[in-house]
PDB file of N, CA and C in Angstrom:
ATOM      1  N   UNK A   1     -11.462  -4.132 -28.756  1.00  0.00           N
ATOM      2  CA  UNK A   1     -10.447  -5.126 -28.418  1.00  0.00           C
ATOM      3  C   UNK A   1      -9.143  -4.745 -29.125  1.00  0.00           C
ATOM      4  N   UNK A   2      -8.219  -4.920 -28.662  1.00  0.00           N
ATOM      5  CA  UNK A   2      -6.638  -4.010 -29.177  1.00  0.00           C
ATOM      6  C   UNK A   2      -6.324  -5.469 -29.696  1.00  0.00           C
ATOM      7  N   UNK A   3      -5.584  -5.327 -30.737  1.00  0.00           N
ATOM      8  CA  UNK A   3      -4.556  -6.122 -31.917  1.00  0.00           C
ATOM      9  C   UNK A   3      -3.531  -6.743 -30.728  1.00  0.00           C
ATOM     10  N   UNK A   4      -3.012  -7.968 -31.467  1.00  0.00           N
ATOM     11  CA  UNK A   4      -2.052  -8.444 -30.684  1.00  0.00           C
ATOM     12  C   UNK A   4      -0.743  -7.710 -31.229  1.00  0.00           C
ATOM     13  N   UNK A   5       0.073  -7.823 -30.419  1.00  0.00           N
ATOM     14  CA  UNK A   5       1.590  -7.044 -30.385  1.00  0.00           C
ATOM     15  C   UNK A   5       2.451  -7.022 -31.208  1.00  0.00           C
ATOM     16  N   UNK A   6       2.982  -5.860 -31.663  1.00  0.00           N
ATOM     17  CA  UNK A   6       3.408  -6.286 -32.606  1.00  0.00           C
ATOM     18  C   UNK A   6       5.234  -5.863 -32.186  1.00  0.00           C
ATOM     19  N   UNK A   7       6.345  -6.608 -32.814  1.00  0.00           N
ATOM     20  CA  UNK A   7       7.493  -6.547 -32.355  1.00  0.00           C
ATOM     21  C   UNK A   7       7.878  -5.218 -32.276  1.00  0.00           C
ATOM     22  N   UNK A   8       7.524  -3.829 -32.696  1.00  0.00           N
ATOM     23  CA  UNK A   8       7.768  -2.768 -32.633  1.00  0.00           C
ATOM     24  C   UNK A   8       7.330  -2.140 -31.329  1.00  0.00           C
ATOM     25  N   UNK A   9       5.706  -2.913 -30.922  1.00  0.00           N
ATOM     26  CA  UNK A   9       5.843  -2.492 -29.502  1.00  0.00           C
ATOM     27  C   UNK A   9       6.007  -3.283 -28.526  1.00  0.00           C
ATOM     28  N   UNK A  10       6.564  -4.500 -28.622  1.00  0.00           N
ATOM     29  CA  UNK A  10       7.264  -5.524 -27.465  1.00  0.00           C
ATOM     30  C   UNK A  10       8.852  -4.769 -27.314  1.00  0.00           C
ATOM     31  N   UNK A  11       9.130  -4.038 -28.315  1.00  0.00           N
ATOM     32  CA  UNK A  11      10.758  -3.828 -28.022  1.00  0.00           C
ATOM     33  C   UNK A  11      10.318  -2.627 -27.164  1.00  0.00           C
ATOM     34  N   UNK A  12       9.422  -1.641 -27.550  1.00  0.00           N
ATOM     35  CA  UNK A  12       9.486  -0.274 -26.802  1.00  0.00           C
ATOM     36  C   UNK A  12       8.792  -0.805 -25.372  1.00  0.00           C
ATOM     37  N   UNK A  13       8.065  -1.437 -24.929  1.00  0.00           N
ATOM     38  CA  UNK A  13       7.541  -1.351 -23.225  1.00  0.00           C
ATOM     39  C   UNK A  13       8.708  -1.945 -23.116  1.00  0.00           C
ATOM     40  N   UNK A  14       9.608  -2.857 -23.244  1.00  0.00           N
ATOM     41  CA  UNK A  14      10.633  -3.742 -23.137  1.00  0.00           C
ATOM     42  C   UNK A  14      11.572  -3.046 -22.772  1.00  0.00           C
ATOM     43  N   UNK A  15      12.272  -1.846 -23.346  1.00  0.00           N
ATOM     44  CA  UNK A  15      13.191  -0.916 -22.871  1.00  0.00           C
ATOM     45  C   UNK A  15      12.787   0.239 -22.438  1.00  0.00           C
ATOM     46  N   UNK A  16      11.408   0.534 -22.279  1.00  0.00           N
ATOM     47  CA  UNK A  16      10.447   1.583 -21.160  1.00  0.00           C
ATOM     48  C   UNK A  16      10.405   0.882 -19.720  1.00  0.00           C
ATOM     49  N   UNK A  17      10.721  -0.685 -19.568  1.00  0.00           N
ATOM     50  CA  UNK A  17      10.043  -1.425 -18.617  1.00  0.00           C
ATOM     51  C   UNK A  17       9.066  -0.890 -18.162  1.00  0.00           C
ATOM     52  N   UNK A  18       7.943  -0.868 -19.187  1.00  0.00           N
ATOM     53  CA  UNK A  18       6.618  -0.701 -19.285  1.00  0.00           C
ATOM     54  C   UNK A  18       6.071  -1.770 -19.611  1.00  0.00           C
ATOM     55  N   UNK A  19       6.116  -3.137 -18.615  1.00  0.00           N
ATOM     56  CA  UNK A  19       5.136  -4.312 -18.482  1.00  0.00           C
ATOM     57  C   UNK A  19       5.264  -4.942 -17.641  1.00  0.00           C
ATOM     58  N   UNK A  20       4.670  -5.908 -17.738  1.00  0.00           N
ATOM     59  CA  UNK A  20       4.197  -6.997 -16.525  1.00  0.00           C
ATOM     60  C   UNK A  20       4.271  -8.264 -16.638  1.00  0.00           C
ATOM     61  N   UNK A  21       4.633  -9.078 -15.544  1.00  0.00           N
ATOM     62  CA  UNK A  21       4.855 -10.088 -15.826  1.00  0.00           C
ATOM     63  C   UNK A  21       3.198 -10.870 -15.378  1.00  0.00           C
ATOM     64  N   UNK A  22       2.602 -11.889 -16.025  1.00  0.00           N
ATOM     65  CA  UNK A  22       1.827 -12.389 -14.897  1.00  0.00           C
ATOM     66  C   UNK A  22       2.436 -13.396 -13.765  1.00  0.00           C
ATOM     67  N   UNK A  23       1.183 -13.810 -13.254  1.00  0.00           N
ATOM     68  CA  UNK A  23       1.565 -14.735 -11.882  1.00  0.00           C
ATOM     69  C   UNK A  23       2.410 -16.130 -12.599  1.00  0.00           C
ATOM     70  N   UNK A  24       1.652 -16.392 -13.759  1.00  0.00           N
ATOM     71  CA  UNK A  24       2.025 -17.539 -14.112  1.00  0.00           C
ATOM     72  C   UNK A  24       3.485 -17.423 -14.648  1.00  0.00           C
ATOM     73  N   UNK A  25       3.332 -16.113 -15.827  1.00  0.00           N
ATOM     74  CA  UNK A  25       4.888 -16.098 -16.340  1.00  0.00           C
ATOM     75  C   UNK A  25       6.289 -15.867 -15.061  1.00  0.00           C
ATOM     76  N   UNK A  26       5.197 -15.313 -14.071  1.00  0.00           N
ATOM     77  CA  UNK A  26       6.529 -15.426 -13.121  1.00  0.00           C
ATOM     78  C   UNK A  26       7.171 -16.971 -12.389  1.00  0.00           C
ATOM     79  N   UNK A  27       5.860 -17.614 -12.093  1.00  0.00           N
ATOM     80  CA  UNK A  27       6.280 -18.995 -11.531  1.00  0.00           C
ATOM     81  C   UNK A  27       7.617 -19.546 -12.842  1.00  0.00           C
ATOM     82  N   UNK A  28       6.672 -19.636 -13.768  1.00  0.00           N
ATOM     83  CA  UNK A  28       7.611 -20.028 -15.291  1.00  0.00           C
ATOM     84  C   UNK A  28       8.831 -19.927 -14.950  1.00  0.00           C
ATOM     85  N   UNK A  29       8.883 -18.925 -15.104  1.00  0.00           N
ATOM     86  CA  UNK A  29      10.536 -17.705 -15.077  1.00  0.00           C
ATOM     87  C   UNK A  29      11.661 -18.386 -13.970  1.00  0.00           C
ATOM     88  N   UNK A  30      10.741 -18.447 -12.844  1.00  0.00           N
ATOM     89  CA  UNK A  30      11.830 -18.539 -11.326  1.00  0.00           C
ATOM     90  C   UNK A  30      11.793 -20.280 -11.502  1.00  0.00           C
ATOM     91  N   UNK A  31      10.700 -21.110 -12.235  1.00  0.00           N
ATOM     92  CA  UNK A  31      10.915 -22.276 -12.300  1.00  0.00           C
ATOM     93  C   UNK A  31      12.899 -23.013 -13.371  1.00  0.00           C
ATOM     94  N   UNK A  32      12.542 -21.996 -14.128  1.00  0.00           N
ATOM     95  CA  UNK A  32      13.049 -22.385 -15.343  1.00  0.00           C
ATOM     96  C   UNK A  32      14.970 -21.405 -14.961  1.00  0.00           C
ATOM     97  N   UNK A  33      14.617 -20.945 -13.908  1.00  0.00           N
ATOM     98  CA  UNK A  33      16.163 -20.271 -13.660  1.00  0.00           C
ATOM     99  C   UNK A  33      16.166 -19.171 -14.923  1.00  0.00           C
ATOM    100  N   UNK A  34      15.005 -18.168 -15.257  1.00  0.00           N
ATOM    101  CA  UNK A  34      15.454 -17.619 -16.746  1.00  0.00           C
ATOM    102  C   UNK A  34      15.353 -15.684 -15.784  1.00  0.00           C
ATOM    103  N   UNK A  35      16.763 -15.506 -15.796  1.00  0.00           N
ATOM    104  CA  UNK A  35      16.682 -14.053 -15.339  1.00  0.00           C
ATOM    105  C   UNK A  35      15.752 -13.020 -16.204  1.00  0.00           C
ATOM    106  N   UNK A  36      15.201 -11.906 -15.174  1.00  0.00           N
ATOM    107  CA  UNK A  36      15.165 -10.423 -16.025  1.00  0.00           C
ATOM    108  C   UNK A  36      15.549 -10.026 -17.558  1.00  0.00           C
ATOM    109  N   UNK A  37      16.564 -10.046 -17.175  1.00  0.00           N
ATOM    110  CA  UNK A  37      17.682  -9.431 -18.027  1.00  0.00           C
ATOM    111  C   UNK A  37      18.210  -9.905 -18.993  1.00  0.00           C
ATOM    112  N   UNK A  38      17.633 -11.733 -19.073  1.00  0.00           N
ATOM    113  CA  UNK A  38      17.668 -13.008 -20.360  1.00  0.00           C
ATOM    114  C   UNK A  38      16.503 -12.575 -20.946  1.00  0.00           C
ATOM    115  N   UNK A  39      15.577 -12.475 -20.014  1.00  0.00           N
ATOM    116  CA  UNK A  39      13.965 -12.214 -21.155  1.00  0.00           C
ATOM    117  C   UNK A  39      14.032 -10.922 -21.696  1.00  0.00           C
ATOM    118  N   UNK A  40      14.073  -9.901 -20.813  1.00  0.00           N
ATOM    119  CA  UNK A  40      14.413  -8.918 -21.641  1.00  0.00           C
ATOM    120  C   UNK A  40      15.454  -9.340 -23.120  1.00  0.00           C
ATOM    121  N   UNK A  41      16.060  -9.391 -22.544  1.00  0.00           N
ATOM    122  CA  UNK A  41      16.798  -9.705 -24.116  1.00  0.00           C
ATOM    123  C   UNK A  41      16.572 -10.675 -25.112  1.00  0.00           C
ATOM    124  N   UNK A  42      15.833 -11.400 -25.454  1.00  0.00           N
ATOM    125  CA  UNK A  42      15.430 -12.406 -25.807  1.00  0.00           C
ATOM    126  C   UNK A  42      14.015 -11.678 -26.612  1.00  0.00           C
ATOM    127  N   UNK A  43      13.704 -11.193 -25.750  1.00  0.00           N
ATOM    128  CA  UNK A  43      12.365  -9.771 -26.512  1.00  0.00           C
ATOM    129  C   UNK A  43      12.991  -9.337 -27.187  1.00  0.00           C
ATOM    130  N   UNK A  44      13.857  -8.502 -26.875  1.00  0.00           N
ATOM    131  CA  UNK A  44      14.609  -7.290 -27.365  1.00  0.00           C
ATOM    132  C   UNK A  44      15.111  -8.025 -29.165  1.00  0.00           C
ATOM    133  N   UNK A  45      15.624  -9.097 -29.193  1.00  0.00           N
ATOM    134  CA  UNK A  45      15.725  -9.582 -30.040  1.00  0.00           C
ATOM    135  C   UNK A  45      15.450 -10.543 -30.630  1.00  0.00           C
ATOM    136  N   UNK A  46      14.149 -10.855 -30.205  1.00  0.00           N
ATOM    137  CA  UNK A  46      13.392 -11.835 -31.161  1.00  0.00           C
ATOM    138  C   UNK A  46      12.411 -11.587 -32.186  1.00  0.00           C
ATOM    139  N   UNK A  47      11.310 -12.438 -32.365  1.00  0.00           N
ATOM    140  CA  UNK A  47      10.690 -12.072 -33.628  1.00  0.00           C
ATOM    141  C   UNK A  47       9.712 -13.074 -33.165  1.00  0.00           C
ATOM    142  N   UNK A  48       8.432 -12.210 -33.546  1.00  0.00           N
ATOM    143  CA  UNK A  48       6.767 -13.170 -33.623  1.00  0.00           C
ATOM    144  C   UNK A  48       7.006 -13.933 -34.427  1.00  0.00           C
ATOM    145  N   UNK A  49       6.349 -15.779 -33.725  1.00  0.00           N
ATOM    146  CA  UNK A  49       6.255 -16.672 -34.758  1.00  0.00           C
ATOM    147  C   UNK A  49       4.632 -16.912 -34.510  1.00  0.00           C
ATOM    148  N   UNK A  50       3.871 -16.356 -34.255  1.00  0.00           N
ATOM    149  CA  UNK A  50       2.400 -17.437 -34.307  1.00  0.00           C
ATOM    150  C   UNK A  50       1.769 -15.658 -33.569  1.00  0.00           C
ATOM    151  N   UNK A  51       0.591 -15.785 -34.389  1.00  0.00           N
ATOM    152  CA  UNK A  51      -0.380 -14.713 -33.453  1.00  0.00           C
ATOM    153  C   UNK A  51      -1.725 -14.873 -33.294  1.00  0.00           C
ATOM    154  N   UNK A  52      -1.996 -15.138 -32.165  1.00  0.00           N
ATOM    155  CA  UNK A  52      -3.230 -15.123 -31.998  1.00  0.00           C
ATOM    156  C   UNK A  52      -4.337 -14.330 -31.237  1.00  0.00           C
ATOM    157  N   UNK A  53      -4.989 -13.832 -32.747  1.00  0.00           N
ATOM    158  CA  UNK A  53      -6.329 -12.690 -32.084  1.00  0.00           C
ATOM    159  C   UNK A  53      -7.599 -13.104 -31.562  1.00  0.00           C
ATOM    160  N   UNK A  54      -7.354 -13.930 -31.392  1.00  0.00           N
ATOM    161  CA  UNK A  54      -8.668 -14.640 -30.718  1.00  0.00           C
ATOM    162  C   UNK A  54      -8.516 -14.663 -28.975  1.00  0.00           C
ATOM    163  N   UNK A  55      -7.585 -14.888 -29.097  1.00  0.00           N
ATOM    164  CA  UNK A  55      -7.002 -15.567 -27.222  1.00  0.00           C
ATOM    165  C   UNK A  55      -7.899 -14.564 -26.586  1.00  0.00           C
ATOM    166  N   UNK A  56      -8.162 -14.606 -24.937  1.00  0.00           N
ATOM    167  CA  UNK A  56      -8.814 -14.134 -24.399  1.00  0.00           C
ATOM    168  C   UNK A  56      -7.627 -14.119 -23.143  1.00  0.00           C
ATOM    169  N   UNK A  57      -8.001 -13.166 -22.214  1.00  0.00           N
ATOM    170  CA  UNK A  57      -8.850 -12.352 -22.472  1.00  0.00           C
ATOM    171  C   UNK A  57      -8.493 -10.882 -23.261  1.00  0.00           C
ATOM    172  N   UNK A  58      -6.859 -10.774 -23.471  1.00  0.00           N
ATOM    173  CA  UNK A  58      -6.851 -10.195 -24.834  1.00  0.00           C
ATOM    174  C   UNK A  58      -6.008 -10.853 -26.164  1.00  0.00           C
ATOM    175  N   UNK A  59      -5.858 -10.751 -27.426  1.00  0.00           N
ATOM    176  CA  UNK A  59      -4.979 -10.770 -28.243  1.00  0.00           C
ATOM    177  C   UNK A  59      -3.432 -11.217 -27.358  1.00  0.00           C
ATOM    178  N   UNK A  60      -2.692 -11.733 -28.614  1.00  0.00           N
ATOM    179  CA  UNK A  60      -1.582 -12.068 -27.974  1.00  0.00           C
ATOM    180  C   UNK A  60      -0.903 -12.729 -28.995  1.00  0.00           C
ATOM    181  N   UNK A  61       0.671 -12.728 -28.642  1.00  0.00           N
ATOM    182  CA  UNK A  61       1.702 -13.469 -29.562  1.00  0.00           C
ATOM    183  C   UNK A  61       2.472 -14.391 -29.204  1.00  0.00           C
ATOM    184  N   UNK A  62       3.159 -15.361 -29.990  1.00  0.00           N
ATOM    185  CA  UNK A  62       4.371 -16.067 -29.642  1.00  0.00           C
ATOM    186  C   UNK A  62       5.517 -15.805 -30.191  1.00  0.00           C
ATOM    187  N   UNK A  63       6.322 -15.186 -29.053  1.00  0.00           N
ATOM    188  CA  UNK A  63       7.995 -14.832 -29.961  1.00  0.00           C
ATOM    189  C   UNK A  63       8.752 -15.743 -29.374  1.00  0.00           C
ATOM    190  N   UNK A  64       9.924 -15.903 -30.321  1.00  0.00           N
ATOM    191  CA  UNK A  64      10.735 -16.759 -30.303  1.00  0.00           C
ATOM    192  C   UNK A  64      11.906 -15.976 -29.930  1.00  0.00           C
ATOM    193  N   UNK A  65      12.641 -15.909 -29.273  1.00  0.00           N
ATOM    194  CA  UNK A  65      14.125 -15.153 -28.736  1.00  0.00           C
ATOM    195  C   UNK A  65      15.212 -16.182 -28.457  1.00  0.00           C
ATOM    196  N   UNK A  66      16.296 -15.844 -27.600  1.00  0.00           N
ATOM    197  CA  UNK A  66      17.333 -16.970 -27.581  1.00  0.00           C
ATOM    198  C   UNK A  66      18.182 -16.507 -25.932  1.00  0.00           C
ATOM    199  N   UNK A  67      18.076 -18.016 -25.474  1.00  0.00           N
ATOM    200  CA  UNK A  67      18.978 -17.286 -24.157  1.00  0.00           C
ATOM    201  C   UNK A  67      20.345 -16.880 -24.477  1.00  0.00           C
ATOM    202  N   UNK A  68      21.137 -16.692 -23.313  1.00  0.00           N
ATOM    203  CA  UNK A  68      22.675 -16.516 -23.644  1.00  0.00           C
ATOM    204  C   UNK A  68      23.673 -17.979 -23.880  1.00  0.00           C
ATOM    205  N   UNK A  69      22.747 -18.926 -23.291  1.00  0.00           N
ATOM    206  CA  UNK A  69      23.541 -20.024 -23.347  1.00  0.00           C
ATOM    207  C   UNK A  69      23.213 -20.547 -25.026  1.00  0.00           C
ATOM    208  N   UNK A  70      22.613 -20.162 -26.029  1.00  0.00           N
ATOM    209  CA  UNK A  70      22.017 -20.372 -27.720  1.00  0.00           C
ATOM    210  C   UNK A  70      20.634 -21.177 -27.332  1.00  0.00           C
ATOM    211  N   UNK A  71      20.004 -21.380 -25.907  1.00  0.00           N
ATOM    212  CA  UNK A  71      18.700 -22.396 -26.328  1.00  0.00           C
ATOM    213  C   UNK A  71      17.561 -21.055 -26.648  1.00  0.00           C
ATOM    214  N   UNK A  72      16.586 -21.833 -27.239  1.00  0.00           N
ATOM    215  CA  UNK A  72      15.587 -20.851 -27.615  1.00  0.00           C
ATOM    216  C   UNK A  72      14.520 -20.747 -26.721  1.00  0.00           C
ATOM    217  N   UNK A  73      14.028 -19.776 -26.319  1.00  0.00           N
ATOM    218  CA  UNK A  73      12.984 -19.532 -25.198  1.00  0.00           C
ATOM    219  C   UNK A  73      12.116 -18.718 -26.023  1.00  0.00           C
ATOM    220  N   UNK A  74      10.566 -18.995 -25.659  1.00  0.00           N
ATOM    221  CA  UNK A  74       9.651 -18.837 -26.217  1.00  0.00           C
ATOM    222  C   UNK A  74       8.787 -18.178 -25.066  1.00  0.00           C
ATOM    223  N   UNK A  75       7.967 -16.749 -25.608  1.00  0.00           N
ATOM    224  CA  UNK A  75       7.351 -16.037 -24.582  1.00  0.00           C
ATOM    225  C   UNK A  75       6.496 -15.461 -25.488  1.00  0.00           C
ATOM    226  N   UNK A  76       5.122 -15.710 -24.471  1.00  0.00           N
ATOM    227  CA  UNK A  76       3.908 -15.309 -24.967  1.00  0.00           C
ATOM    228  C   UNK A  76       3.471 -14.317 -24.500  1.00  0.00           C
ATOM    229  N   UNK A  77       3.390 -13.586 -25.452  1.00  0.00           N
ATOM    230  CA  UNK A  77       2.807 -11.803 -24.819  1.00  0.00           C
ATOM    231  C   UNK A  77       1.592 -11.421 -25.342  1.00  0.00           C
ATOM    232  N   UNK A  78       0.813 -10.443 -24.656  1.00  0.00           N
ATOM    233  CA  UNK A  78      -0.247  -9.842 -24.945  1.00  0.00           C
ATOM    234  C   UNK A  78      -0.643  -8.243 -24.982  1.00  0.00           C
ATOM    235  N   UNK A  79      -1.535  -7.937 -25.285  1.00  0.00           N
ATOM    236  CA  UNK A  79      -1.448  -6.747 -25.006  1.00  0.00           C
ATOM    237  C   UNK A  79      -2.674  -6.503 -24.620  1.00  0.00           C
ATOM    238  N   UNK A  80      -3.057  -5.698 -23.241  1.00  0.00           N
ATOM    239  CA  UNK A  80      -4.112  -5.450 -22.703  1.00  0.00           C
ATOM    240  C   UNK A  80      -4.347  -4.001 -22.961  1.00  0.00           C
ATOM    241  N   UNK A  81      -5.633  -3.305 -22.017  1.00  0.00           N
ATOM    242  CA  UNK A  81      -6.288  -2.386 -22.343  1.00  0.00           C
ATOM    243  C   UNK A  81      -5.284  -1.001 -21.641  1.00  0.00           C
ATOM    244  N   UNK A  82      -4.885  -1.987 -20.212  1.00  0.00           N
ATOM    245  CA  UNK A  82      -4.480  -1.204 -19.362  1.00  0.00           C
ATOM    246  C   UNK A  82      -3.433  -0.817 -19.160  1.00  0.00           C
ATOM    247  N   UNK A  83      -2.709   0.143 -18.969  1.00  0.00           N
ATOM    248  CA  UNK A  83      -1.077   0.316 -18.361  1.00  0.00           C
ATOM    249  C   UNK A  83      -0.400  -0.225 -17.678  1.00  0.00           C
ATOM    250  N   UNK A  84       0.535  -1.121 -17.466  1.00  0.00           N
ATOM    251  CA  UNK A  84       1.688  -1.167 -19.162  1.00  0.00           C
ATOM    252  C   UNK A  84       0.388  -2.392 -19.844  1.00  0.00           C
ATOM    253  N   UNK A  85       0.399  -1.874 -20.697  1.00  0.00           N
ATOM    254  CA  UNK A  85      -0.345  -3.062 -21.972  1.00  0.00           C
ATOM    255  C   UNK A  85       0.045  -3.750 -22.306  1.00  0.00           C
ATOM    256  N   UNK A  86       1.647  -3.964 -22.214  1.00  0.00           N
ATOM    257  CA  UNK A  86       2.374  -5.167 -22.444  1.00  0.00           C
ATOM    258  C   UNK A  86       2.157  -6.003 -21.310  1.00  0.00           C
ATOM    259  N   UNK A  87       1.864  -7.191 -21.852  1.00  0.00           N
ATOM    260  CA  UNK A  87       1.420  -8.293 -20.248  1.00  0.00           C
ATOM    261  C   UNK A  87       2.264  -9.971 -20.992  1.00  0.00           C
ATOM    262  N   UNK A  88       3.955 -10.109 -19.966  1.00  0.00           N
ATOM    263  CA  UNK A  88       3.993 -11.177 -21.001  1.00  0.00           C
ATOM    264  C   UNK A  88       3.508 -12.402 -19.991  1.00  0.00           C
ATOM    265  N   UNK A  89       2.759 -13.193 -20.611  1.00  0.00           N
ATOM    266  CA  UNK A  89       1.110 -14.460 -20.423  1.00  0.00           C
ATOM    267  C   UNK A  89       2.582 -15.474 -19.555  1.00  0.00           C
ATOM    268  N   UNK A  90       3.408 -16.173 -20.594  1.00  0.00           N
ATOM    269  CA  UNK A  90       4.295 -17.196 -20.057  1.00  0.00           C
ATOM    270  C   UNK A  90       5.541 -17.414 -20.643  1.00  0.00           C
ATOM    271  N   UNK A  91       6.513 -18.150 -19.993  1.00  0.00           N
ATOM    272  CA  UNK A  91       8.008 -17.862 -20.892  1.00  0.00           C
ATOM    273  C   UNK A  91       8.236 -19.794 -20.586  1.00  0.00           C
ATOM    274  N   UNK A  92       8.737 -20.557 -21.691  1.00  0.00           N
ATOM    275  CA  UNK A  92       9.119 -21.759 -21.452  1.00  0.00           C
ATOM    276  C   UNK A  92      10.237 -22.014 -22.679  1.00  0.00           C
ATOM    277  N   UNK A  93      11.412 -22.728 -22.529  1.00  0.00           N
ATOM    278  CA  UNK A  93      11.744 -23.332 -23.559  1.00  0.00           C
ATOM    279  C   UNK A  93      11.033 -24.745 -24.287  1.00  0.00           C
ATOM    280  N   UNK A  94      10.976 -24.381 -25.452  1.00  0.00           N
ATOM    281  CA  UNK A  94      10.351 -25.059 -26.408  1.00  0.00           C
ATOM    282  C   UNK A  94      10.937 -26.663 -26.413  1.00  0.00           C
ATOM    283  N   UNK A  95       9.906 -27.380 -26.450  1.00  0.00           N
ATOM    284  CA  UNK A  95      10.520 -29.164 -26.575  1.00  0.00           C
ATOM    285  C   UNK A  95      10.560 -29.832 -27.752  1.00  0.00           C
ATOM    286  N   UNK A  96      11.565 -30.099 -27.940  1.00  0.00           N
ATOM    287  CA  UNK A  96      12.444 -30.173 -28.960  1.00  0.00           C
ATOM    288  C   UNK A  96      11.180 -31.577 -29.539  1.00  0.00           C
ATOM    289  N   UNK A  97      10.665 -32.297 -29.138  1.00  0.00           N
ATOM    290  CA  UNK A  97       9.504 -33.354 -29.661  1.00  0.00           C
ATOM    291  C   UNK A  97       8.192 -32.574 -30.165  1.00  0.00           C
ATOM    292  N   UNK A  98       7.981 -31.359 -30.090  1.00  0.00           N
ATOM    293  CA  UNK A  98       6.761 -30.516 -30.619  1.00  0.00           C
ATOM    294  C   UNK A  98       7.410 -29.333 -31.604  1.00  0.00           C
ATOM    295  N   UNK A  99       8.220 -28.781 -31.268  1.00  0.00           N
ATOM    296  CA  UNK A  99       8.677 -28.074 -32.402  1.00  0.00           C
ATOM    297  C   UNK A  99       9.760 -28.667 -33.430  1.00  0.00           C
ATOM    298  N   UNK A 100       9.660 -27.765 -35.017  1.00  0.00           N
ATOM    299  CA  UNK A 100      10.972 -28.204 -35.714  1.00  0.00           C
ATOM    300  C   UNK A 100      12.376 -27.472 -35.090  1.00  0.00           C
ATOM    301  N   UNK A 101      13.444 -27.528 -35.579  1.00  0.00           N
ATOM    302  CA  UNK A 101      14.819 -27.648 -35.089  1.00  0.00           C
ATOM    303  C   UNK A 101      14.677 -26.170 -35.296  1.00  0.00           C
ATOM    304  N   UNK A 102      14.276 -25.285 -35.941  1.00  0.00           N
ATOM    305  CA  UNK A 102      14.187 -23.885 -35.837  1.00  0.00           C
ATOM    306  C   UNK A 102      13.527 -22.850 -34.719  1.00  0.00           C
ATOM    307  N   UNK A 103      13.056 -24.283 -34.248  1.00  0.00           N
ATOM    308  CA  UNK A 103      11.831 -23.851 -33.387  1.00  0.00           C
ATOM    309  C   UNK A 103      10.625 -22.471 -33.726  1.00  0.00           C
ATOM    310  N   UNK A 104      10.963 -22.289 -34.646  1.00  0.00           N
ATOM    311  CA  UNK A 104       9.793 -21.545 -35.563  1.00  0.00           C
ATOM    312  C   UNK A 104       8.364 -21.950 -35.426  1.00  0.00           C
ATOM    313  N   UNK A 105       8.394 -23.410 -36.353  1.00  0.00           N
ATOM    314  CA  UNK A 105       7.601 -23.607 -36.822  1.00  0.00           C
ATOM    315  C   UNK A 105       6.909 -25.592 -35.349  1.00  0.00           C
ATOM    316  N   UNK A 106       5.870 -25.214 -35.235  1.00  0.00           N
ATOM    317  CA  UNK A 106       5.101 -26.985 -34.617  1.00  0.00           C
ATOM    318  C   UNK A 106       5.403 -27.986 -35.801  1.00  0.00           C
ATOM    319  N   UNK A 107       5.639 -29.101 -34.692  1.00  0.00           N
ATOM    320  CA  UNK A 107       5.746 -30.490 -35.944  1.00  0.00           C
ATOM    321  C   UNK A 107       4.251 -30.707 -35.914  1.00  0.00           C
ATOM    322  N   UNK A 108       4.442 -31.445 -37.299  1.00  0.00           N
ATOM    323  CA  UNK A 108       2.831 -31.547 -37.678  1.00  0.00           C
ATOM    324  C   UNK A 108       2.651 -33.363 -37.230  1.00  0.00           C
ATOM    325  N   UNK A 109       1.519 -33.426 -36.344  1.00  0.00           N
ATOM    326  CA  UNK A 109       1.016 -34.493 -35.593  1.00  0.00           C
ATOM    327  C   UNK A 109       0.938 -35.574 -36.992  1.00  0.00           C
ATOM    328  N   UNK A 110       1.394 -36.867 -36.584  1.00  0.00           N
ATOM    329  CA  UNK A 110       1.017 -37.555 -37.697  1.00  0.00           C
ATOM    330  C   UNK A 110      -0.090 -38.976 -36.896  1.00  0.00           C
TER     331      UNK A 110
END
């Protein structure tokens, strides 16, 4: 089972466009009006906040990036067995009632 992703290789398939979107991250994407060329960049310069090696059916991360307009968009990537191994799962902006103002970090349920 391969390690989840690490930002060194989300930037390289990222500017190889060596990945994939799934079905879902695409509905996401065309739902949410978030171009190509925003996610790409938003990869390109974001940073893993949460990783999880458990997920199925492979490993996978949550990075945090930023559109052009300053909101923060959050995209979950994985990395599979197969070519491109980068597979990003889903892309949504984060709601401001579940995350803190950094959007880093989940509010903790009280």
């Amino acid at each position: 089972m391969p390690e989840p992703p690490t930002m060194r290789f989300i930037r390289e398939h990222v500017r190889s466009g060596r990945y994939r979107l799934t079905r879902h991250a695409t509905i996401a994407r065309l739902e949410r009006g978030i171009s190509i060329a925003e996610l790409e960049r938003a990869l390109l310069n974001g940073q893993i906040i949460e990783r999880y090696p458990d997920s199925r059916p492979y490993p996978s991360c949550l990075v945090l990036g930023w559109l052009s307009t300053g909101d923060p968009l959050h995209v979950v990537c994985s990395r599979g067995e197969v070519e491109p191994a980068l597979r990003i799962v889903t892309v949504y902006e984060p709601d401001d009632a579940l995350w803190e103002s950094d959007y880093q970090r989940r509010k903790v349920r009280k």
